[in-house]
PDB file of N, CA and C in Angstrom:
ATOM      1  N   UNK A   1       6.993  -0.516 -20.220  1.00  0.00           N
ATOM      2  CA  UNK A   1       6.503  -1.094 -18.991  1.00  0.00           C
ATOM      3  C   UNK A   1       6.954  -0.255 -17.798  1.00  0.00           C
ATOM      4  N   UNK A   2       8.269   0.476 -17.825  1.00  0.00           N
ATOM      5  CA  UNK A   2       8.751   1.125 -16.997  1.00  0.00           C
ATOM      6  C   UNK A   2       7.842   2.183 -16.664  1.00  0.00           C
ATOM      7  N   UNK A   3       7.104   2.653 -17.272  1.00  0.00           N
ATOM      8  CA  UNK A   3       6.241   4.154 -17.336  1.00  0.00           C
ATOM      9  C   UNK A   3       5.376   3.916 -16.873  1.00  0.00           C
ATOM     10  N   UNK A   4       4.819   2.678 -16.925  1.00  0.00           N
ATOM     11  CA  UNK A   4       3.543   2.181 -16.733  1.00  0.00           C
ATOM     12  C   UNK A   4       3.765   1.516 -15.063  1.00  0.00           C
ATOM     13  N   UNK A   5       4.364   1.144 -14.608  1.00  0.00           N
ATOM     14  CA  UNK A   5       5.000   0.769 -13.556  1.00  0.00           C
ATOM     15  C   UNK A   5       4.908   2.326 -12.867  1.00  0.00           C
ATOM     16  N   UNK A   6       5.881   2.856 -12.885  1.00  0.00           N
ATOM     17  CA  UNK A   6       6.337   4.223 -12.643  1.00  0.00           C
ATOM     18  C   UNK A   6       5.038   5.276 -12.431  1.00  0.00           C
ATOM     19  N   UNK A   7       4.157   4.612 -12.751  1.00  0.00           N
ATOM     20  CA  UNK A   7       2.839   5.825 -12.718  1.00  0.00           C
ATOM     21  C   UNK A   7       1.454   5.378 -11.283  1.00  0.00           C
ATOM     22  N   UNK A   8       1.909   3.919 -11.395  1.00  0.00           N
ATOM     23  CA  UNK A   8       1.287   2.805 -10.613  1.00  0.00           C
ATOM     24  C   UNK A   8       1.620   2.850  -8.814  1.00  0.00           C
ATOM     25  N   UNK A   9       0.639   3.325  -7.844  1.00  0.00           N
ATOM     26  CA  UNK A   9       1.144   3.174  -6.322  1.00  0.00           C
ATOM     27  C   UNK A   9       0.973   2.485  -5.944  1.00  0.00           C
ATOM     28  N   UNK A  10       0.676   0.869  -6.827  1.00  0.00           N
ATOM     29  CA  UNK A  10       0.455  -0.648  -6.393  1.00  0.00           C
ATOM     30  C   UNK A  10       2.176  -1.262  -6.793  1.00  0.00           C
ATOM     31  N   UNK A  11       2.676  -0.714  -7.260  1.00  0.00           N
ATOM     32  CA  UNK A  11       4.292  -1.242  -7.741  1.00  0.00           C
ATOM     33  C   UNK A  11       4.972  -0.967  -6.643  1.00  0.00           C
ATOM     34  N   UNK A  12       5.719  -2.008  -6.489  1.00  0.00           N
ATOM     35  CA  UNK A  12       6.748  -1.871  -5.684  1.00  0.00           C
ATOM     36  C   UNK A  12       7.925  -0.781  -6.144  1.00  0.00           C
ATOM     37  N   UNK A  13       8.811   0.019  -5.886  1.00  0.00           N
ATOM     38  CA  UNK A  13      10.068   0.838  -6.594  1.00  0.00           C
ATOM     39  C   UNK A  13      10.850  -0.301  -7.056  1.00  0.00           C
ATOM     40  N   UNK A  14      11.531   0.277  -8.163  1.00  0.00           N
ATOM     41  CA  UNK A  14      12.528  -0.662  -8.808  1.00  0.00           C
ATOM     42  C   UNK A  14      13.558  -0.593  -7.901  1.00  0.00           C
ATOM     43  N   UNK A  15      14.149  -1.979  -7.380  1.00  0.00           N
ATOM     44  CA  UNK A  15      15.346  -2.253  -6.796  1.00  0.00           C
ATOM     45  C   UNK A  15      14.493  -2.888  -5.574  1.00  0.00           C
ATOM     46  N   UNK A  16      13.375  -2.813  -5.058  1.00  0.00           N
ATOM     47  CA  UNK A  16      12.669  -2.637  -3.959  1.00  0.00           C
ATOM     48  C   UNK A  16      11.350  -4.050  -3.695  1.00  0.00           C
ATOM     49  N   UNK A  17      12.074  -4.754  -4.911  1.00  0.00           N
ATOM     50  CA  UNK A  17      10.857  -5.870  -4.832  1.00  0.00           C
ATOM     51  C   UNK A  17       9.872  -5.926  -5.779  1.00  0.00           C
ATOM     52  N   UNK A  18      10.408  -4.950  -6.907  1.00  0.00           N
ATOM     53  CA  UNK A  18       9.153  -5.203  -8.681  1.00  0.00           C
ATOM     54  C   UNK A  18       9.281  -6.450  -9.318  1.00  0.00           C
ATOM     55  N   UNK A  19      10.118  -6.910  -9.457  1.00  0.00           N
ATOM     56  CA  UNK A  19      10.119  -8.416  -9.998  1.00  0.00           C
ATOM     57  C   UNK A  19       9.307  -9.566  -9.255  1.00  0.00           C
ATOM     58  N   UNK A  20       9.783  -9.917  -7.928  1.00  0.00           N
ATOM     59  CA  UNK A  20       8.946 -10.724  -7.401  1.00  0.00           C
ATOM     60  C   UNK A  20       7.908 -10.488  -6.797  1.00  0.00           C
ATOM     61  N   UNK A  21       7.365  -8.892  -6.819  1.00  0.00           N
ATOM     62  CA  UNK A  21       5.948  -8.572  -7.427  1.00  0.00           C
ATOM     63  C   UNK A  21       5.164  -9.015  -8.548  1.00  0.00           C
ATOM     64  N   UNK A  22       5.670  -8.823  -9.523  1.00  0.00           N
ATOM     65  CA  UNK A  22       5.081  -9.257 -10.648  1.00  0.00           C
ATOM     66  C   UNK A  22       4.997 -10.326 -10.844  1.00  0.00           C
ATOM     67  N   UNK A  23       5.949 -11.570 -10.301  1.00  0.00           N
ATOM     68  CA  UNK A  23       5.768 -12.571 -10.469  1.00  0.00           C
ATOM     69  C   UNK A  23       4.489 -13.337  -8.990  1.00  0.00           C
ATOM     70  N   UNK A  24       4.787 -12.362  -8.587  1.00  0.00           N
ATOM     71  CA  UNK A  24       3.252 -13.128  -7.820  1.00  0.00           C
ATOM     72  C   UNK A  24       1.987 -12.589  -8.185  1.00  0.00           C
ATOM     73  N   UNK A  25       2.065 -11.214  -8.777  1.00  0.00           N
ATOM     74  CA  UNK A  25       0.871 -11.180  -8.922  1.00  0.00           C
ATOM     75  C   UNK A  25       0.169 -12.116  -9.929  1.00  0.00           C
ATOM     76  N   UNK A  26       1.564 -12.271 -11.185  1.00  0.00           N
ATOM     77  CA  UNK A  26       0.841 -12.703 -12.743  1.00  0.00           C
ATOM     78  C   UNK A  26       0.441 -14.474 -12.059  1.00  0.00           C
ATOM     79  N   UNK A  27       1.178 -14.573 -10.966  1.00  0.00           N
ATOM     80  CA  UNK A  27       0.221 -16.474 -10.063  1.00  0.00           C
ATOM     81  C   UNK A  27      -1.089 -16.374  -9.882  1.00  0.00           C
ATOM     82  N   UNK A  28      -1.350 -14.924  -9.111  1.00  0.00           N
ATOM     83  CA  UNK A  28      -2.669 -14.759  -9.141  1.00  0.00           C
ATOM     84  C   UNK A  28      -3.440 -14.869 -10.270  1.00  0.00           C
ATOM     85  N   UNK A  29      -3.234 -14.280 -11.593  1.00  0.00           N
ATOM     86  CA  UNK A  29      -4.122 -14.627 -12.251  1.00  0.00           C
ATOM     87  C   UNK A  29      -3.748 -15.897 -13.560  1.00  0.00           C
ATOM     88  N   UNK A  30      -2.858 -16.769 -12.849  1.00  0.00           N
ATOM     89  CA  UNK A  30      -3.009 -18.367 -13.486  1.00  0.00           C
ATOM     90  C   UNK A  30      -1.482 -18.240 -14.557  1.00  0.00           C
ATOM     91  N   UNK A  31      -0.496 -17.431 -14.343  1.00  0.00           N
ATOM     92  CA  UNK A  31       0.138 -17.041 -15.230  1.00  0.00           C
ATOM     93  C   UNK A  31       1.490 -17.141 -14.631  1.00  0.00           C
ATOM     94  N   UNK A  32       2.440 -18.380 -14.863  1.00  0.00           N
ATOM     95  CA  UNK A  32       3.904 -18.674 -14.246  1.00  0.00           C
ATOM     96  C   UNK A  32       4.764 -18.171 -15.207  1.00  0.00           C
ATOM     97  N   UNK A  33       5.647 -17.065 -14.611  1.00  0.00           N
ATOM     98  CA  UNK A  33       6.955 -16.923 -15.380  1.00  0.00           C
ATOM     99  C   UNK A  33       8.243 -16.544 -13.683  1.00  0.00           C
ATOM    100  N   UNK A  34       9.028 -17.084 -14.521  1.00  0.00           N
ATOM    101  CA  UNK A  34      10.331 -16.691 -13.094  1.00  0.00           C
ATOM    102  C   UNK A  34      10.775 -15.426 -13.538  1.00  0.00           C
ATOM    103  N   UNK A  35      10.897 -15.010 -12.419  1.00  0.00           N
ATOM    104  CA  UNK A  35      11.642 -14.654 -12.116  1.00  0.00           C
ATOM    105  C   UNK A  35      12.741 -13.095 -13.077  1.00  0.00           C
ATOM    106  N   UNK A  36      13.505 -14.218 -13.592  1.00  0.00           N
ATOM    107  CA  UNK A  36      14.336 -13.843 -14.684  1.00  0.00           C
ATOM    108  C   UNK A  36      13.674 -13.300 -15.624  1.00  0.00           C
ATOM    109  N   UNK A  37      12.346 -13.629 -16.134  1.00  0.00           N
ATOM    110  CA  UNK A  37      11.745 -13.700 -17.805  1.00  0.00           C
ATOM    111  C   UNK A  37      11.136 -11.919 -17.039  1.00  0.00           C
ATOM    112  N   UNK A  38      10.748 -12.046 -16.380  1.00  0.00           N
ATOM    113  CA  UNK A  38      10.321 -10.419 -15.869  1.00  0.00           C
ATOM    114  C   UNK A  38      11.354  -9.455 -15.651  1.00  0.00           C
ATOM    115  N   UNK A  39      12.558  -9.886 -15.459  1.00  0.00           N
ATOM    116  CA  UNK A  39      13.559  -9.096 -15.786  1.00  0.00           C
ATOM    117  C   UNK A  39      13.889  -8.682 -17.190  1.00  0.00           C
ATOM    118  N   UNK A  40      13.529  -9.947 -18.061  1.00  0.00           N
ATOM    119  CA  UNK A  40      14.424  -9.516 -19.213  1.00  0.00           C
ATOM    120  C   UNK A  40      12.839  -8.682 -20.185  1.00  0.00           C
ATOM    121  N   UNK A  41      11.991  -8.548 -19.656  1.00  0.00           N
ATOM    122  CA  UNK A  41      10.811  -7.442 -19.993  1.00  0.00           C
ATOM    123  C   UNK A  41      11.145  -6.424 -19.339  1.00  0.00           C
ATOM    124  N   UNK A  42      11.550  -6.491 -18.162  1.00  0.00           N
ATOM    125  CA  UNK A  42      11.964  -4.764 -18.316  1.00  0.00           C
ATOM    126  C   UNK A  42      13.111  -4.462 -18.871  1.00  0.00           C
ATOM    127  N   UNK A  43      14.020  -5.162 -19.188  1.00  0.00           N
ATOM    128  CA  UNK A  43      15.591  -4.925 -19.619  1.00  0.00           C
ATOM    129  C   UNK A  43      15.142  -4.714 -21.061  1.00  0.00           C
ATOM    130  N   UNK A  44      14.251  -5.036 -22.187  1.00  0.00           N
ATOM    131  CA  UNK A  44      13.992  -5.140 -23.223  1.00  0.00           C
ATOM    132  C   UNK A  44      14.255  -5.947 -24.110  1.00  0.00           C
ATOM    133  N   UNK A  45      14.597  -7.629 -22.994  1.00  0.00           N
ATOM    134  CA  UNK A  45      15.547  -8.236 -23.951  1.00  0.00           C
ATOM    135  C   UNK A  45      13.960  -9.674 -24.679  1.00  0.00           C
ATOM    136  N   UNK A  46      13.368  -9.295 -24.171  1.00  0.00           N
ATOM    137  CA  UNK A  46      12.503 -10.269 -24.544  1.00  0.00           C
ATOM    138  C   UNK A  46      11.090  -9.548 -24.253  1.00  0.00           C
ATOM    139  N   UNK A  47       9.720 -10.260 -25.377  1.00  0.00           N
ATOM    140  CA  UNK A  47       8.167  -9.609 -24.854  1.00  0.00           C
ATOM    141  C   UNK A  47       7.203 -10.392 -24.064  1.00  0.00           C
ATOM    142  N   UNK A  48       6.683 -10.122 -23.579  1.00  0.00           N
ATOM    143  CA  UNK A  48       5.848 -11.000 -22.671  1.00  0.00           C
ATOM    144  C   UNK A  48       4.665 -11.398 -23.751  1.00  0.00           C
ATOM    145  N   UNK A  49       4.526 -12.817 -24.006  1.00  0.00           N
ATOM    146  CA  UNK A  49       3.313 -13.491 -24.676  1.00  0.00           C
ATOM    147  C   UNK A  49       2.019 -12.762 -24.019  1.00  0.00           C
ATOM    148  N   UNK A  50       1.435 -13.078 -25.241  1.00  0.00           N
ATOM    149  CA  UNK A  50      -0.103 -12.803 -25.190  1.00  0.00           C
ATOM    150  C   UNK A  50      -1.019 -12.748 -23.763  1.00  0.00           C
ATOM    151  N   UNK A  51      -0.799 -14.161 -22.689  1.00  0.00           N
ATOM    152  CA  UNK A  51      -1.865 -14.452 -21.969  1.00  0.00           C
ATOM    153  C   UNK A  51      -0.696 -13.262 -20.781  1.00  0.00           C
ATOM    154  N   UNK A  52       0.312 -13.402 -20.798  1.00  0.00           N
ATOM    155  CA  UNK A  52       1.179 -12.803 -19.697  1.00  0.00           C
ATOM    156  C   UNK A  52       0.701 -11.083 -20.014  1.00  0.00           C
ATOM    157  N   UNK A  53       1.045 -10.861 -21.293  1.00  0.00           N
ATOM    158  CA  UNK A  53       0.452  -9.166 -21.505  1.00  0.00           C
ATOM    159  C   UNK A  53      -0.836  -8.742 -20.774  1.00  0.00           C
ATOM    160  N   UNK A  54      -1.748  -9.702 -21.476  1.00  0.00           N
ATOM    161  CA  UNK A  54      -3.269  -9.499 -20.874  1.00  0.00           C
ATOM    162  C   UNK A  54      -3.020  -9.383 -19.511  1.00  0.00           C
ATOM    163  N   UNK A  55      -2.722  -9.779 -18.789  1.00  0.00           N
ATOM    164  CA  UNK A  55      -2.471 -10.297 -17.292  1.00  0.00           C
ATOM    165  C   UNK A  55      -2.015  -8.810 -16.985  1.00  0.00           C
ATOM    166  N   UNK A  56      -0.732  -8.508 -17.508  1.00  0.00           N
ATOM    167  CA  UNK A  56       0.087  -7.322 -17.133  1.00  0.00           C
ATOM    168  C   UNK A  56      -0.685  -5.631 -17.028  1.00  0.00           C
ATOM    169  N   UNK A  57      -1.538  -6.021 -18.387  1.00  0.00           N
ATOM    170  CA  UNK A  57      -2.374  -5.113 -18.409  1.00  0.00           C
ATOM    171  C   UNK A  57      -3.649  -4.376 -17.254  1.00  0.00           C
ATOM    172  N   UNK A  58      -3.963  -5.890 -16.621  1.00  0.00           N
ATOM    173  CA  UNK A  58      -4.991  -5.684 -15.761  1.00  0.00           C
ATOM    174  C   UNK A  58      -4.877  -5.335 -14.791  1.00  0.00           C
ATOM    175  N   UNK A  59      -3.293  -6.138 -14.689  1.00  0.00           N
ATOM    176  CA  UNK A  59      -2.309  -5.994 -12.731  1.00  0.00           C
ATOM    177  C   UNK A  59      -2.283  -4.080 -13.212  1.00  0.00           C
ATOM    178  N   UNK A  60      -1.066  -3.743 -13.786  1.00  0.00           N
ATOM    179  CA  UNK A  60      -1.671  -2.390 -14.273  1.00  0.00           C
ATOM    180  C   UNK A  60      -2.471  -1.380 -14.628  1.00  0.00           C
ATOM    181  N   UNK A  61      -3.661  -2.069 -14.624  1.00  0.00           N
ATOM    182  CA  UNK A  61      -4.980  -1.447 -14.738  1.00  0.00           C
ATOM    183  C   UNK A  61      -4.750  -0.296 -16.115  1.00  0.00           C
ATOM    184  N   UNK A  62      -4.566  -0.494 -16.711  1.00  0.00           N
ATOM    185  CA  UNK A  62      -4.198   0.034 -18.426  1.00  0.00           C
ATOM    186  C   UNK A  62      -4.090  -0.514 -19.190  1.00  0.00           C
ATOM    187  N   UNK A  63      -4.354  -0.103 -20.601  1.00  0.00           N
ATOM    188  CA  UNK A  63      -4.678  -0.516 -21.839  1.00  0.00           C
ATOM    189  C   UNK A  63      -4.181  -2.201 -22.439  1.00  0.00           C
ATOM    190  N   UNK A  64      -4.127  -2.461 -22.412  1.00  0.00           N
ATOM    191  CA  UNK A  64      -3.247  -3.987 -23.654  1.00  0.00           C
ATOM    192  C   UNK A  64      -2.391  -3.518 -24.653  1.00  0.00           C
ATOM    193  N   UNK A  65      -3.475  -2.585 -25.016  1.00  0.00           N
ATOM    194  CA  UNK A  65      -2.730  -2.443 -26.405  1.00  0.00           C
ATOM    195  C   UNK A  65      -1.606  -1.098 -26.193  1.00  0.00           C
ATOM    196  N   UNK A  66      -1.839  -0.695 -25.357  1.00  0.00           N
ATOM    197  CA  UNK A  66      -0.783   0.634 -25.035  1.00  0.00           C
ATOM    198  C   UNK A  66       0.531  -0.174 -24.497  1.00  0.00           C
ATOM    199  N   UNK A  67      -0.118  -0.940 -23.885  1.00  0.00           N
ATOM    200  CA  UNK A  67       1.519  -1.356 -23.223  1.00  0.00           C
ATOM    201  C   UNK A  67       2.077  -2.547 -24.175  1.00  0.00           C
ATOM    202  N   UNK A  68       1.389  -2.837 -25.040  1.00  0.00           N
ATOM    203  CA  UNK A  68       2.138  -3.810 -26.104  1.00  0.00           C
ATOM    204  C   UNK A  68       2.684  -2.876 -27.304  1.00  0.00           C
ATOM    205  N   UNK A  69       2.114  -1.932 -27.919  1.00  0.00           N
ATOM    206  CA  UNK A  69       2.914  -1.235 -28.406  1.00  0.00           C
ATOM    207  C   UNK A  69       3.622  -0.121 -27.693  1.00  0.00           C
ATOM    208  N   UNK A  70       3.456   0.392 -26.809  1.00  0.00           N
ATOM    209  CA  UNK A  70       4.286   1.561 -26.211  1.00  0.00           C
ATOM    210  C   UNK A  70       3.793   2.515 -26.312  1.00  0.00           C
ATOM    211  N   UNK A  71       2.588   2.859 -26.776  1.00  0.00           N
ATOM    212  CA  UNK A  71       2.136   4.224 -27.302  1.00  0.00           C
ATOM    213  C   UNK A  71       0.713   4.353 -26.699  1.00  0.00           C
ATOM    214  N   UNK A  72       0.715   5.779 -25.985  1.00  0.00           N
ATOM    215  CA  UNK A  72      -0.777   6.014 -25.481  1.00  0.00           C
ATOM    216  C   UNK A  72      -1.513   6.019 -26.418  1.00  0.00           C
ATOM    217  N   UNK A  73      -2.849   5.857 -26.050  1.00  0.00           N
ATOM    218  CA  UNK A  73      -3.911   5.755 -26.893  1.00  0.00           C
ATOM    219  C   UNK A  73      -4.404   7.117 -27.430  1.00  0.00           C
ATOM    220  N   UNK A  74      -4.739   7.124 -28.607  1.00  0.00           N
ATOM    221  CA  UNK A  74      -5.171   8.431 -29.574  1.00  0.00           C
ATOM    222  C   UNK A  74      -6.855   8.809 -28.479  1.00  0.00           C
ATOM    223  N   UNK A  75      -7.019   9.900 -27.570  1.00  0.00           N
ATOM    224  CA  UNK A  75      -7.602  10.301 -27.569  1.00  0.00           C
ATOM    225  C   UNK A  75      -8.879  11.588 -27.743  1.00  0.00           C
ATOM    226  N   UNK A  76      -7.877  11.858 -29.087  1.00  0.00           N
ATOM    227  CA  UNK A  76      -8.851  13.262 -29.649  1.00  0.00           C
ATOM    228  C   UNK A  76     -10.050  12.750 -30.183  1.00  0.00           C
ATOM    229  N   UNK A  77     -10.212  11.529 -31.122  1.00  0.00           N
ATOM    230  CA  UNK A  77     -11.290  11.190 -31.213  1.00  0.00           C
ATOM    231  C   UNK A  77     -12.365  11.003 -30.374  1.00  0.00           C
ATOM    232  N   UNK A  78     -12.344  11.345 -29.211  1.00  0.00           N
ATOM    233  CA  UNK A  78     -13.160  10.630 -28.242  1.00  0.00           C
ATOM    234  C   UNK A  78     -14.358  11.523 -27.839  1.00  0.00           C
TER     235      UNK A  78
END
């Protein structure tokens, strides 16, 4: 999430207001977590459920599935 954050000029800098960013944006799209639970996704201590990922994905404007497993998407096939 950090990378994905980190690549993003809609993120606030870490230390600078990313948490209670994220937690307002994921209000915007119908999705309550405090605070804390967005901390412990970036700390690695816990994953963000399904409807919160989707959400994360979009606020991020990137993949689902990249940022649920961690891994860019295979694009040689393309």
């Amino acid at each position: 999430m950090e990378q994905a954050c980190d690549g993003n000029p809609d993120v606030p800098p870490l230390n600078h207001g990313r948490l209670g960013w994220f937690v307002d944006r994921l209000e915007q799209h119908k999705v309550q977590v405090a605070k804390e639970t967005v901390r412990k996704w970036f700390a690695g201590e816990t994953r963000p459920r399904h409807p919160a990922m989707k959400a994360l994905a979009q606020i991020l404007k990137i993949d689902e599935g990249w940022l649920s497993a961690g891994r860019a998407p295979d694009l040689s096939e393309a």
